[in-house]
N, C-alpha and C. Protein backbone atom coordinates (compact mmCIF):
# COMPACT_ATOMS: atom_id res chain seq x y z
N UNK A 1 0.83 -1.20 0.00
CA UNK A 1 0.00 0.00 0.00
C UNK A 1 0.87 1.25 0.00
N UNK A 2 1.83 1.00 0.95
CA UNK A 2 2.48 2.70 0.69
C UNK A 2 3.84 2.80 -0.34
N UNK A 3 3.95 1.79 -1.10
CA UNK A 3 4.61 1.77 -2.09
C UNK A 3 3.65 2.15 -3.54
N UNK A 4 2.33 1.74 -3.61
CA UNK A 4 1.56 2.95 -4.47
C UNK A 4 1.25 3.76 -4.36
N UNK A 5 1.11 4.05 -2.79
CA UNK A 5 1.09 5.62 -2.64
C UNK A 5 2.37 6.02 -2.88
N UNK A 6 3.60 6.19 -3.03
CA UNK A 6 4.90 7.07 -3.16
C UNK A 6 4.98 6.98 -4.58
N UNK A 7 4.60 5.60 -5.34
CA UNK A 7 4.62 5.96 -6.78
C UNK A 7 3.56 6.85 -7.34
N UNK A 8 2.38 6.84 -6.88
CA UNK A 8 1.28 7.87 -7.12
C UNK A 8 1.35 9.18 -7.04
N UNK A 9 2.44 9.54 -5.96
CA UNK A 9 2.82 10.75 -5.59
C UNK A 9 3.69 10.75 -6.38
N UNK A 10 4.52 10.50 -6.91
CA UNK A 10 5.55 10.41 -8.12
C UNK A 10 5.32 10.57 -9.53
N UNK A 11 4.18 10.11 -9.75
CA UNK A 11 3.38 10.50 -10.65
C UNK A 11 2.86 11.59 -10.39
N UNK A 12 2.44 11.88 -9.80
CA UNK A 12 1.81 13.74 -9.27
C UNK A 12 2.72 14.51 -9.60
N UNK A 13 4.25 14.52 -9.04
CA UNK A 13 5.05 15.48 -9.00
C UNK A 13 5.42 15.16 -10.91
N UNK A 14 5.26 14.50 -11.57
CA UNK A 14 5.70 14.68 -12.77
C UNK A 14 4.79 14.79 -13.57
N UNK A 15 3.44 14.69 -13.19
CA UNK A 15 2.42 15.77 -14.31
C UNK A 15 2.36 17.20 -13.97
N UNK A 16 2.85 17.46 -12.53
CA UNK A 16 2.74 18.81 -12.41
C UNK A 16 4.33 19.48 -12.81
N UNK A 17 5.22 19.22 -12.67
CA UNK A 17 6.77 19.47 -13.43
C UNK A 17 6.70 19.39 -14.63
N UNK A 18 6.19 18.57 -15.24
CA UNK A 18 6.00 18.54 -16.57
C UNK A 18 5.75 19.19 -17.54
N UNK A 19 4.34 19.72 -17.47
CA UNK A 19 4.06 20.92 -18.26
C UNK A 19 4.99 22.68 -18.12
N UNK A 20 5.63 22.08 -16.69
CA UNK A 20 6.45 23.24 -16.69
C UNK A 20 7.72 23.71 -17.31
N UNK A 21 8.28 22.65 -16.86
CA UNK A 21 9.21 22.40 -17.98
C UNK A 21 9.85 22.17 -19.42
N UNK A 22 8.31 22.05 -20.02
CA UNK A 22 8.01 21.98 -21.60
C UNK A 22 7.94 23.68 -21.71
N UNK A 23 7.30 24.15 -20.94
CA UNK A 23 7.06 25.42 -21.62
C UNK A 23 7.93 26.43 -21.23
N UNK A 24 9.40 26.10 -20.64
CA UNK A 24 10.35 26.81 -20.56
C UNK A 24 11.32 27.39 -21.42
N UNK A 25 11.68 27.95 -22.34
CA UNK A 25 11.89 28.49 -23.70
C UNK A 25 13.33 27.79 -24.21
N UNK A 26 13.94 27.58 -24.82
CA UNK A 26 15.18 27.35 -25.18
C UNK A 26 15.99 28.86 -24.96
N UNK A 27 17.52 28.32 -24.44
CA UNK A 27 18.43 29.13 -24.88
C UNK A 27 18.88 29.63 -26.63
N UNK A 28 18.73 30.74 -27.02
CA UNK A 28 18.79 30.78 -28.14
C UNK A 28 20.09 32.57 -28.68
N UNK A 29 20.19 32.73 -29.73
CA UNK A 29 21.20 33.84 -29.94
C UNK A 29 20.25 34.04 -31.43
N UNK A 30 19.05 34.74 -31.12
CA UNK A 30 18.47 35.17 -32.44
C UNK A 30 19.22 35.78 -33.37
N UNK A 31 19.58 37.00 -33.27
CA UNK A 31 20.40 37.85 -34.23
C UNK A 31 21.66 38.25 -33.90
N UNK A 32 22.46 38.35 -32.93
CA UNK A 32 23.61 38.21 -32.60
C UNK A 32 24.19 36.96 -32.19
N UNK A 33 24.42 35.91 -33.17
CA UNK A 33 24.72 34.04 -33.40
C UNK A 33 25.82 34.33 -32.26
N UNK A 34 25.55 33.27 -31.43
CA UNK A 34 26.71 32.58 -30.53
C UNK A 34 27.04 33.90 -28.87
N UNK A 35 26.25 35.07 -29.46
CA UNK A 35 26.44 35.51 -28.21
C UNK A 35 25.34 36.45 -27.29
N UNK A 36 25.63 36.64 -26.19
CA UNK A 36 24.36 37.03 -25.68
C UNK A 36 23.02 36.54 -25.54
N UNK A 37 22.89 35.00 -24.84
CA UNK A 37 21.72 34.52 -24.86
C UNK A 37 20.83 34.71 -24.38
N UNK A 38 19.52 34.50 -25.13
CA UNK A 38 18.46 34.70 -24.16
C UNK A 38 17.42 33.20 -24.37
N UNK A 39 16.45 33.79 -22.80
CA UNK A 39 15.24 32.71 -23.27
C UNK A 39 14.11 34.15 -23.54
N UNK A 40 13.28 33.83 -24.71
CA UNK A 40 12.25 34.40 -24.64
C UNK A 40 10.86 33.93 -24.24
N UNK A 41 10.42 34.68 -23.46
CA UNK A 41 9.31 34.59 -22.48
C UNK A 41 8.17 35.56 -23.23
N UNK A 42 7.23 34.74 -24.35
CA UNK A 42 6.18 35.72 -24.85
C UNK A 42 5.27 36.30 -23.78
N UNK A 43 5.05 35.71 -22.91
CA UNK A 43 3.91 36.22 -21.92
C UNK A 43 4.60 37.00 -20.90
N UNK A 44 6.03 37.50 -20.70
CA UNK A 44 6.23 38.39 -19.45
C UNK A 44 5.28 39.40 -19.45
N UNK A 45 5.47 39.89 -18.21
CA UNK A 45 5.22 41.25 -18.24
C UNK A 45 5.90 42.20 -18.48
N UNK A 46 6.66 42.85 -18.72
CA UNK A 46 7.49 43.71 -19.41
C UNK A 46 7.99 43.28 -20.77
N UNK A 47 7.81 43.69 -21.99
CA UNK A 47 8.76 43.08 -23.04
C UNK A 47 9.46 44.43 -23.73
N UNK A 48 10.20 44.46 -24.99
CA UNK A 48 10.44 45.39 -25.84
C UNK A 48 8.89 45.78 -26.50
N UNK A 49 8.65 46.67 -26.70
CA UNK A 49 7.57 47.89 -27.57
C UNK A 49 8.03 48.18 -28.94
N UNK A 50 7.60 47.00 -30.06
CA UNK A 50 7.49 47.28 -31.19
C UNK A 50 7.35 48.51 -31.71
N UNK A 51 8.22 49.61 -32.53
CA UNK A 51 7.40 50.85 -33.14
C UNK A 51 8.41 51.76 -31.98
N UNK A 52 9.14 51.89 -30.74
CA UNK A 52 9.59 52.49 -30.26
C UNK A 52 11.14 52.52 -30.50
N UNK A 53 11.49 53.73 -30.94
CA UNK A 53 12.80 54.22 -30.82
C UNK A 53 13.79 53.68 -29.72
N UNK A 54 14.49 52.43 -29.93
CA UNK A 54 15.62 52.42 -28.04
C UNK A 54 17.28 52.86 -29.25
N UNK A 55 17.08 53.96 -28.14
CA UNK A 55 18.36 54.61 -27.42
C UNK A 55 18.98 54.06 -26.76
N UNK A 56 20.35 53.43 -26.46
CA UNK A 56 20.90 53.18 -25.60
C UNK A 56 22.69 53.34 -25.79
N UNK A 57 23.32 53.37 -24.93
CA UNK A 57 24.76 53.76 -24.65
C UNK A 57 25.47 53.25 -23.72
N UNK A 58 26.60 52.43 -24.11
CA UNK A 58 26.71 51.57 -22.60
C UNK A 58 28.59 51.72 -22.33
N UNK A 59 28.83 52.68 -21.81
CA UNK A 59 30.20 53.34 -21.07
C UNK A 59 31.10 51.89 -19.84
N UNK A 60 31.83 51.31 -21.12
CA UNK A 60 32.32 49.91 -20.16
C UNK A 60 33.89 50.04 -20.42
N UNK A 61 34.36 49.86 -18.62
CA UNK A 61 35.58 50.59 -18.44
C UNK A 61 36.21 48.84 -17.29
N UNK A 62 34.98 47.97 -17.63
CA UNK A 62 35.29 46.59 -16.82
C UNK A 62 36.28 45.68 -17.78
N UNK A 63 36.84 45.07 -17.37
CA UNK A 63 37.46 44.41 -18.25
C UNK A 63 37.23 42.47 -18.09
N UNK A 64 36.03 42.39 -17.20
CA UNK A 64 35.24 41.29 -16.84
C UNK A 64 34.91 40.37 -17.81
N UNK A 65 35.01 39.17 -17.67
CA UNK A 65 34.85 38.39 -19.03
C UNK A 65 33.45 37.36 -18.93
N UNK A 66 32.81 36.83 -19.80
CA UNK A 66 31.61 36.02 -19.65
C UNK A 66 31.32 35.28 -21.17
N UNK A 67 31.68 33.69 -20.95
CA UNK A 67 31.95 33.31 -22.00
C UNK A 67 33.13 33.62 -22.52
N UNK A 68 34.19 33.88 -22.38
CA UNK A 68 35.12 34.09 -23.03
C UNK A 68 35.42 35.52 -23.96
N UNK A 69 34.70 36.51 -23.42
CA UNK A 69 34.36 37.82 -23.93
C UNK A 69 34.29 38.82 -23.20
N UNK A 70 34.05 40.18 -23.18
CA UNK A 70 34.00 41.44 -22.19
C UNK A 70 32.58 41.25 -22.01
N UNK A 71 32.19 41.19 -20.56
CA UNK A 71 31.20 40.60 -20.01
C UNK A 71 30.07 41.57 -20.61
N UNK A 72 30.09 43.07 -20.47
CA UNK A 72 29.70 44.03 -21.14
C UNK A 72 28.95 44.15 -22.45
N UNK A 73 30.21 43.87 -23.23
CA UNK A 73 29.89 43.61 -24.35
C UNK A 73 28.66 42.49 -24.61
N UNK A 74 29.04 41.49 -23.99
CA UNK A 74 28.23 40.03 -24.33
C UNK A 74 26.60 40.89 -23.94
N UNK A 75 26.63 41.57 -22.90
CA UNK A 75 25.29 42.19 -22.22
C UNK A 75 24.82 42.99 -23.22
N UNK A 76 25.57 43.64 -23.87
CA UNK A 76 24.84 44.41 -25.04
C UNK A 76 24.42 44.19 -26.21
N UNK A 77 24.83 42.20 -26.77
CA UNK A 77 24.65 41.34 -27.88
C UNK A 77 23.21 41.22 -27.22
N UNK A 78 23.00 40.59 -25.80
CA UNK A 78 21.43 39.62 -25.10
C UNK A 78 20.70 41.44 -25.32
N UNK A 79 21.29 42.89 -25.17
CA UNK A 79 19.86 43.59 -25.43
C UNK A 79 19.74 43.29 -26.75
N UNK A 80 20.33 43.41 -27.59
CA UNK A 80 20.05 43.37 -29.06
C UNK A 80 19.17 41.90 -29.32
N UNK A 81 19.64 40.65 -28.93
CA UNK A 81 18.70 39.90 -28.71
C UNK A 81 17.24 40.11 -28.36
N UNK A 82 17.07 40.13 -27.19
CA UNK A 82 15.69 40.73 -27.02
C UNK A 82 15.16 41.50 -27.16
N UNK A 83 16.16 42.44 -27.57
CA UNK A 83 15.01 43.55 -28.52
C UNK A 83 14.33 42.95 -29.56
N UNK A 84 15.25 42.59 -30.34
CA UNK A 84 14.70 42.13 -32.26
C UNK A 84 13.61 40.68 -31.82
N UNK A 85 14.16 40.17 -30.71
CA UNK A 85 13.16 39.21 -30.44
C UNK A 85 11.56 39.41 -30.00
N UNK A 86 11.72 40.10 -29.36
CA UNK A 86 10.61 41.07 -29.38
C UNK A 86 9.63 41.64 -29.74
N UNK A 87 10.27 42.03 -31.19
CA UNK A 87 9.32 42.35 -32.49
C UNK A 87 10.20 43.80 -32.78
N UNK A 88 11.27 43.94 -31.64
CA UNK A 88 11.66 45.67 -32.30
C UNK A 88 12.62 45.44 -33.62
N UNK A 89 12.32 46.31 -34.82
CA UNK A 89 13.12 45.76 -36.09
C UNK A 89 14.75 46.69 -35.96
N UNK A 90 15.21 46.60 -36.59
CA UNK A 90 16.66 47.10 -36.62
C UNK A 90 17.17 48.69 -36.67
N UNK A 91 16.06 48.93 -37.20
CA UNK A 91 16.13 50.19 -37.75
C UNK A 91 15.51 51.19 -36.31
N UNK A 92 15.63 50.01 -35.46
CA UNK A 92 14.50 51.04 -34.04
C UNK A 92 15.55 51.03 -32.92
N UNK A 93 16.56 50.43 -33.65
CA UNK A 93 17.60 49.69 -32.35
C UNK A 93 19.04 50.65 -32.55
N UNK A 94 19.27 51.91 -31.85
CA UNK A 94 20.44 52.64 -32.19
C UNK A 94 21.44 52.52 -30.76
N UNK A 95 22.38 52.02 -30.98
CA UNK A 95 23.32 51.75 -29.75
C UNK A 95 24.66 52.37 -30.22
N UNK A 96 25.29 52.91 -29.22
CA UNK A 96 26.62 53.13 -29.12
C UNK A 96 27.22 52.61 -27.82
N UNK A 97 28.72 52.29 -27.96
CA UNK A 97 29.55 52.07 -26.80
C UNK A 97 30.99 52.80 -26.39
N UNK A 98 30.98 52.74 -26.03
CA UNK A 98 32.49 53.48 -25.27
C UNK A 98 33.48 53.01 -24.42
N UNK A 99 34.57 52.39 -24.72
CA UNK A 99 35.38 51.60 -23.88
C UNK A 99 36.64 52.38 -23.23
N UNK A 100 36.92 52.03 -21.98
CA UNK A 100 37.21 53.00 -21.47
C UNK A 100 38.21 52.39 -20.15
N UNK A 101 39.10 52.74 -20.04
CA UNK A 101 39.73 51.82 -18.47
C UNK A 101 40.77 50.48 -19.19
N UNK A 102 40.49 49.73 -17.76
CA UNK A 102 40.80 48.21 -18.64
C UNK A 102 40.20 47.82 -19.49
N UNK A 103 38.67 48.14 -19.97
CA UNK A 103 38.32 47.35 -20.89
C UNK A 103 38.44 48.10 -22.64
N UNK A 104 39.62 48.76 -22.54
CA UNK A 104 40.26 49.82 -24.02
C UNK A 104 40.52 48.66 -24.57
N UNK A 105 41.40 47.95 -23.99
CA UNK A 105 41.93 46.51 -24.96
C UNK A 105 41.01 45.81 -25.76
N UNK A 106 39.72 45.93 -25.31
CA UNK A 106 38.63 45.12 -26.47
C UNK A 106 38.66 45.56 -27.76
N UNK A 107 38.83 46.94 -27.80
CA UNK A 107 39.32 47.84 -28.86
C UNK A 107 40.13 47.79 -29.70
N UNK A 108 41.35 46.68 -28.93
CA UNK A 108 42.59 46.73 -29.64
C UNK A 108 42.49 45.79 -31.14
N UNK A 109 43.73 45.46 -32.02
CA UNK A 109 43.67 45.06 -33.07
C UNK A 109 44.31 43.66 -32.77
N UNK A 110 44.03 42.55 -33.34
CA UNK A 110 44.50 41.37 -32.76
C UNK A 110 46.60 41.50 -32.32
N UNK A 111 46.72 42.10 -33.08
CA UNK A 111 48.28 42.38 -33.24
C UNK A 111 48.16 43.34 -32.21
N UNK A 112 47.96 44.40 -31.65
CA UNK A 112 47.79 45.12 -30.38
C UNK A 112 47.70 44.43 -29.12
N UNK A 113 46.96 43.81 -29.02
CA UNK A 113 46.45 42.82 -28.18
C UNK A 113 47.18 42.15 -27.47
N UNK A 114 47.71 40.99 -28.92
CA UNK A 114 49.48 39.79 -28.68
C UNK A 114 50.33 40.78 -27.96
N UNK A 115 50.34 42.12 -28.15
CA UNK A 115 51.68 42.70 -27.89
C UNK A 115 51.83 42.68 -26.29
N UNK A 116 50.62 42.96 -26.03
CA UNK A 116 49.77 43.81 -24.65
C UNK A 116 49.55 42.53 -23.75
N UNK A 117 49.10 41.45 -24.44
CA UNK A 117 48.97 39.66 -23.72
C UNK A 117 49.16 38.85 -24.31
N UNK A 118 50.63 38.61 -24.01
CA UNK A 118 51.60 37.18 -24.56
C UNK A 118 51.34 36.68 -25.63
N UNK A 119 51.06 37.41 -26.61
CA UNK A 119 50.62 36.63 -28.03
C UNK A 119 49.27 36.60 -28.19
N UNK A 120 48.78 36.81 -27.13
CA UNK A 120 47.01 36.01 -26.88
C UNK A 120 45.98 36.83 -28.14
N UNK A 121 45.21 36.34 -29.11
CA UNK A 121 44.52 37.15 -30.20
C UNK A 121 43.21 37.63 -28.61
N UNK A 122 42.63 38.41 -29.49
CA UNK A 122 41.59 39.50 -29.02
C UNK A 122 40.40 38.67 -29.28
N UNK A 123 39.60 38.06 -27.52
CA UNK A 123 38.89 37.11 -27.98
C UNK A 123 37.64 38.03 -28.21
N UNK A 124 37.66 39.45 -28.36
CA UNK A 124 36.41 40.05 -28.66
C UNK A 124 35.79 40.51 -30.18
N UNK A 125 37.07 40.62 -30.98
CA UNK A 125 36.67 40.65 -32.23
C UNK A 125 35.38 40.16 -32.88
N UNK A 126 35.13 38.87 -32.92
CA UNK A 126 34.09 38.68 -33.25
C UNK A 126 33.06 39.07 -33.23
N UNK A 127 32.59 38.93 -31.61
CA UNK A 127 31.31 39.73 -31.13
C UNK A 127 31.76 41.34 -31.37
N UNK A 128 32.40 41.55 -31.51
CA UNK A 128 32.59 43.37 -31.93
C UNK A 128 32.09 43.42 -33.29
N UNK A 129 32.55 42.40 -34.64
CA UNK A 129 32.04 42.38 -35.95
C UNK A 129 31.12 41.88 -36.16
N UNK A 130 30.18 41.47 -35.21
CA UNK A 130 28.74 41.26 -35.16
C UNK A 130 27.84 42.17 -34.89
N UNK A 131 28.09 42.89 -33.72
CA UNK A 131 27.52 44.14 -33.20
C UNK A 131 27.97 45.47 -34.38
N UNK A 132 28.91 45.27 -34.61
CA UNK A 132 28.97 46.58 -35.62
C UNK A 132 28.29 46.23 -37.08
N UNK A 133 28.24 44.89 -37.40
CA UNK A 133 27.40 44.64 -38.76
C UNK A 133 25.76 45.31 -38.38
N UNK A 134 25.57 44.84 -37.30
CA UNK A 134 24.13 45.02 -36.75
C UNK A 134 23.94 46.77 -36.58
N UNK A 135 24.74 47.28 -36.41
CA UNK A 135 24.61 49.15 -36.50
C UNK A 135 25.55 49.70 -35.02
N UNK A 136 25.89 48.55 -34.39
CA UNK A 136 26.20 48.97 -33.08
C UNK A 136 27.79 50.13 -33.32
N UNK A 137 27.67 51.33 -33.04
CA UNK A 137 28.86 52.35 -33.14
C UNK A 137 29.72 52.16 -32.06
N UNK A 138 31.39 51.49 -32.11
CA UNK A 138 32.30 51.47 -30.53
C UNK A 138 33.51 52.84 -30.85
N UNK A 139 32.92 53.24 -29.66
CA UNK A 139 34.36 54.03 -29.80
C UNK A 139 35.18 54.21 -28.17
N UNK A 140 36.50 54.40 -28.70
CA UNK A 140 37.75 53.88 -27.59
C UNK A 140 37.85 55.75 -26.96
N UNK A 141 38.01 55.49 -25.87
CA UNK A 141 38.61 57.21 -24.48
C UNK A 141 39.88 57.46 -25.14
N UNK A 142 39.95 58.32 -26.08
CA UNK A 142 41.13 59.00 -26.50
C UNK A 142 42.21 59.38 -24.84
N UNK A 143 41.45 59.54 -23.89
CA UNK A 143 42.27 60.08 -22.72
C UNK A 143 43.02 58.75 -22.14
N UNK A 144 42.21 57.55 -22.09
CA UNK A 144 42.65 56.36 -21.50
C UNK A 144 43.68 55.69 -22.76
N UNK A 145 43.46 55.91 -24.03
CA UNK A 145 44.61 55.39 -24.89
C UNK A 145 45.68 56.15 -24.60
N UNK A 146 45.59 57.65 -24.74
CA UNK A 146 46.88 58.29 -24.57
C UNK A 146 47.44 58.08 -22.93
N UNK A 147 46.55 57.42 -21.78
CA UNK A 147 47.70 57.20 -20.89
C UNK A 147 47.83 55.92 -20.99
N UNK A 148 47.64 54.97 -21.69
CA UNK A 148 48.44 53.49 -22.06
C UNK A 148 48.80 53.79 -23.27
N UNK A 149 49.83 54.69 -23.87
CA UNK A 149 49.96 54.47 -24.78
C UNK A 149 49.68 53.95 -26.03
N UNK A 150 48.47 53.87 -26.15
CA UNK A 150 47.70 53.41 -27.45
C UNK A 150 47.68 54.29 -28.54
N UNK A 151 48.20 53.25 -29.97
CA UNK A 151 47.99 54.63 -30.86
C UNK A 151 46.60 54.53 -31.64
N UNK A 152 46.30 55.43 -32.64
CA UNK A 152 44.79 55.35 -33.56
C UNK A 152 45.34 54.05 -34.05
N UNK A 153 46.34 53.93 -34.22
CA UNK A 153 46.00 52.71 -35.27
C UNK A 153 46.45 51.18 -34.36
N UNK A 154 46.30 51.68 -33.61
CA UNK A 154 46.15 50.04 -32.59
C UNK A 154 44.63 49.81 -32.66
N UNK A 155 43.62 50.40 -32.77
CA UNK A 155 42.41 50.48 -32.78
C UNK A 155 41.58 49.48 -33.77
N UNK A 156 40.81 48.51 -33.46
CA UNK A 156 40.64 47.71 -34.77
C UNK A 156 39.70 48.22 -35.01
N UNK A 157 39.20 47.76 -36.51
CA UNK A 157 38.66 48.03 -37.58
C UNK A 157 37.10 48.41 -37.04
N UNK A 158 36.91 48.19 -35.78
CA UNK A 158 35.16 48.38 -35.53
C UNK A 158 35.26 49.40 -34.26
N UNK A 159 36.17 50.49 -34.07
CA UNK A 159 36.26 51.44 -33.38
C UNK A 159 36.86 52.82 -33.68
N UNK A 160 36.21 53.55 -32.88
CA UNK A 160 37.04 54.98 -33.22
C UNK A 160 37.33 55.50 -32.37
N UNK A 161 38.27 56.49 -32.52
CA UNK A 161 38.71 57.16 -31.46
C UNK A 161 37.66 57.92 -31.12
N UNK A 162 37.42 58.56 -29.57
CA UNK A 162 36.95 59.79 -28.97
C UNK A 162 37.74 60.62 -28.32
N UNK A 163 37.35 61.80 -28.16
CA UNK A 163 38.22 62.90 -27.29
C UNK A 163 38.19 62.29 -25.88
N UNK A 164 36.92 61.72 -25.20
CA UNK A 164 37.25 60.93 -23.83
C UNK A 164 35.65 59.85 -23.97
N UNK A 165 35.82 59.38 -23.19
CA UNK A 165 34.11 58.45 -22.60
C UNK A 165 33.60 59.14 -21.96
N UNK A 166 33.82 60.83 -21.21
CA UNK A 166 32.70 61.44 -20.96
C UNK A 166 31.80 62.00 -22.00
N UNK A 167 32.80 62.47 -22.80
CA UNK A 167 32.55 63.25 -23.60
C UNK A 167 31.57 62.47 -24.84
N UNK A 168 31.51 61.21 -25.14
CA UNK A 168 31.04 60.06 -25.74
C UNK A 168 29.33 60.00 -25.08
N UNK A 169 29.71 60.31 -23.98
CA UNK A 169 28.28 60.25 -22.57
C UNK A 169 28.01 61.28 -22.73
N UNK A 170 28.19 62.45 -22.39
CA UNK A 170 27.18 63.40 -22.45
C UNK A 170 26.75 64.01 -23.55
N UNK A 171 27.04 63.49 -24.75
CA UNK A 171 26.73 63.93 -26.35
C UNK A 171 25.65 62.64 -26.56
N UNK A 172 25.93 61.78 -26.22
CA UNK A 172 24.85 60.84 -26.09
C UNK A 172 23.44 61.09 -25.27
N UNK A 173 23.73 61.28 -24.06
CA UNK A 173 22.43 61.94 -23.34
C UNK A 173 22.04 62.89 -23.60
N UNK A 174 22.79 63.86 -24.35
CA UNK A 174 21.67 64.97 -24.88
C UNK A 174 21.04 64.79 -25.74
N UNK A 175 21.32 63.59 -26.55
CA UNK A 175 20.55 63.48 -27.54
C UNK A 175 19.50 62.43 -27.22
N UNK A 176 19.28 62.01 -26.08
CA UNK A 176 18.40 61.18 -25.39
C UNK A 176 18.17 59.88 -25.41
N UNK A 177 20.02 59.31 -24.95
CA UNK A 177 19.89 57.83 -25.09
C UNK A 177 20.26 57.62 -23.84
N UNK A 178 19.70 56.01 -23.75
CA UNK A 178 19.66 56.13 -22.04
C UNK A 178 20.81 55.26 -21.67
N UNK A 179 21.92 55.65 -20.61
CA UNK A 179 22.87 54.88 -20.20
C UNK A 179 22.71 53.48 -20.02
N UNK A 180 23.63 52.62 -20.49
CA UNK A 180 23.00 50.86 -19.92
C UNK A 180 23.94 50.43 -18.60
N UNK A 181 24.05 49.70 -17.88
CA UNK A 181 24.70 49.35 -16.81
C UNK A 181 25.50 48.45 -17.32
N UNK A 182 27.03 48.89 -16.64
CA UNK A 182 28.21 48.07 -17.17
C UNK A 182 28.03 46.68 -16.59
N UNK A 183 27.61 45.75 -17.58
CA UNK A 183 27.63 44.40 -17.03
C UNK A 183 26.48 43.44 -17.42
């Protein structure tokens, strides 16, 4: 008897787990492949707003890694993710970044990089030539290159110089994009 009751209850707990777990979304990398994952959740309550303009600007001076990347960065592939996942189309999605501190080196050119860490290539490239195919604008703290010695042309191909990362920030907020949190 109480060996069908514990299997009965066993059965309980896996019709009720069950349906839950089916309807838990896959990990997926909609439009930025391989980075920044998300699950999408059609029924949250909060989502992206089809038809709305996002502004955003994300001032990353961490040099934190996630996945094998500037943790930052990867955070600003998952908004682009869930935005477009969303329903927001490309043309609604205007981002800039600004690297700044330790994390200038994301900036660097694979040959910059080796020089700067033992040979090591620049594991951010990629996700940098993803985000910039997608519209994303990076630009490097002219103030933080010139005190590590960085020249313009250590700079790879998906960055530009700025006069500083404040200056990147407050030309950005006046024009009414909203800061993202480093990370």
């Amino acid at each position: 008897m109480m060996k069908s009751i514990m299997v009965s209850m066993a059965g309980v707990s896996l019709a009720i787990a069950g349906p839950a777990a089916a309807q838990s979304p896959e990990w997926t990398t909609p439009t930025i492949q391989g980075y920044g994952k998300i699950k999408n959740y059609p029924n949250a309550a909060e989502r992206p707003i089809p038809g709305m303009e996002y502004k955003l600007v994300w001032a990353i001076d961490s040099d934190a890694q996630r996945e094998g990347v500037n943790r930052s960065l990867w955070s600003a592939a998952r908004v682009v993710n869930l935005l477009t996942a969303g329903g927001v189309p490309q043309d609604d999605i205007d981002i800039a970044i600004v690297l700044y501190g330790p994390a200038i080196d994301a900036a660097l050119t694979n040959e910059a990089y080796a020089a700067a860490h033992d040979g090591a290539q620049n594991p951010n490239l990629e996700l940098m030539k993803a985000l910039h195919d997608f519209g994303v604008k990076f630009y490097a703290c002219g103030q933080t290159m010139a005190g590590s010695d960085i020249a313009e042309s250590d700079l790879n191909e998906f960055t530009e110089m700025s006069l500083s990362a404040q200056i990147v920030l407050t030309n950005y907020a006046l024009q009414g994009y909203v800061t993202m949190p480093d990370g």
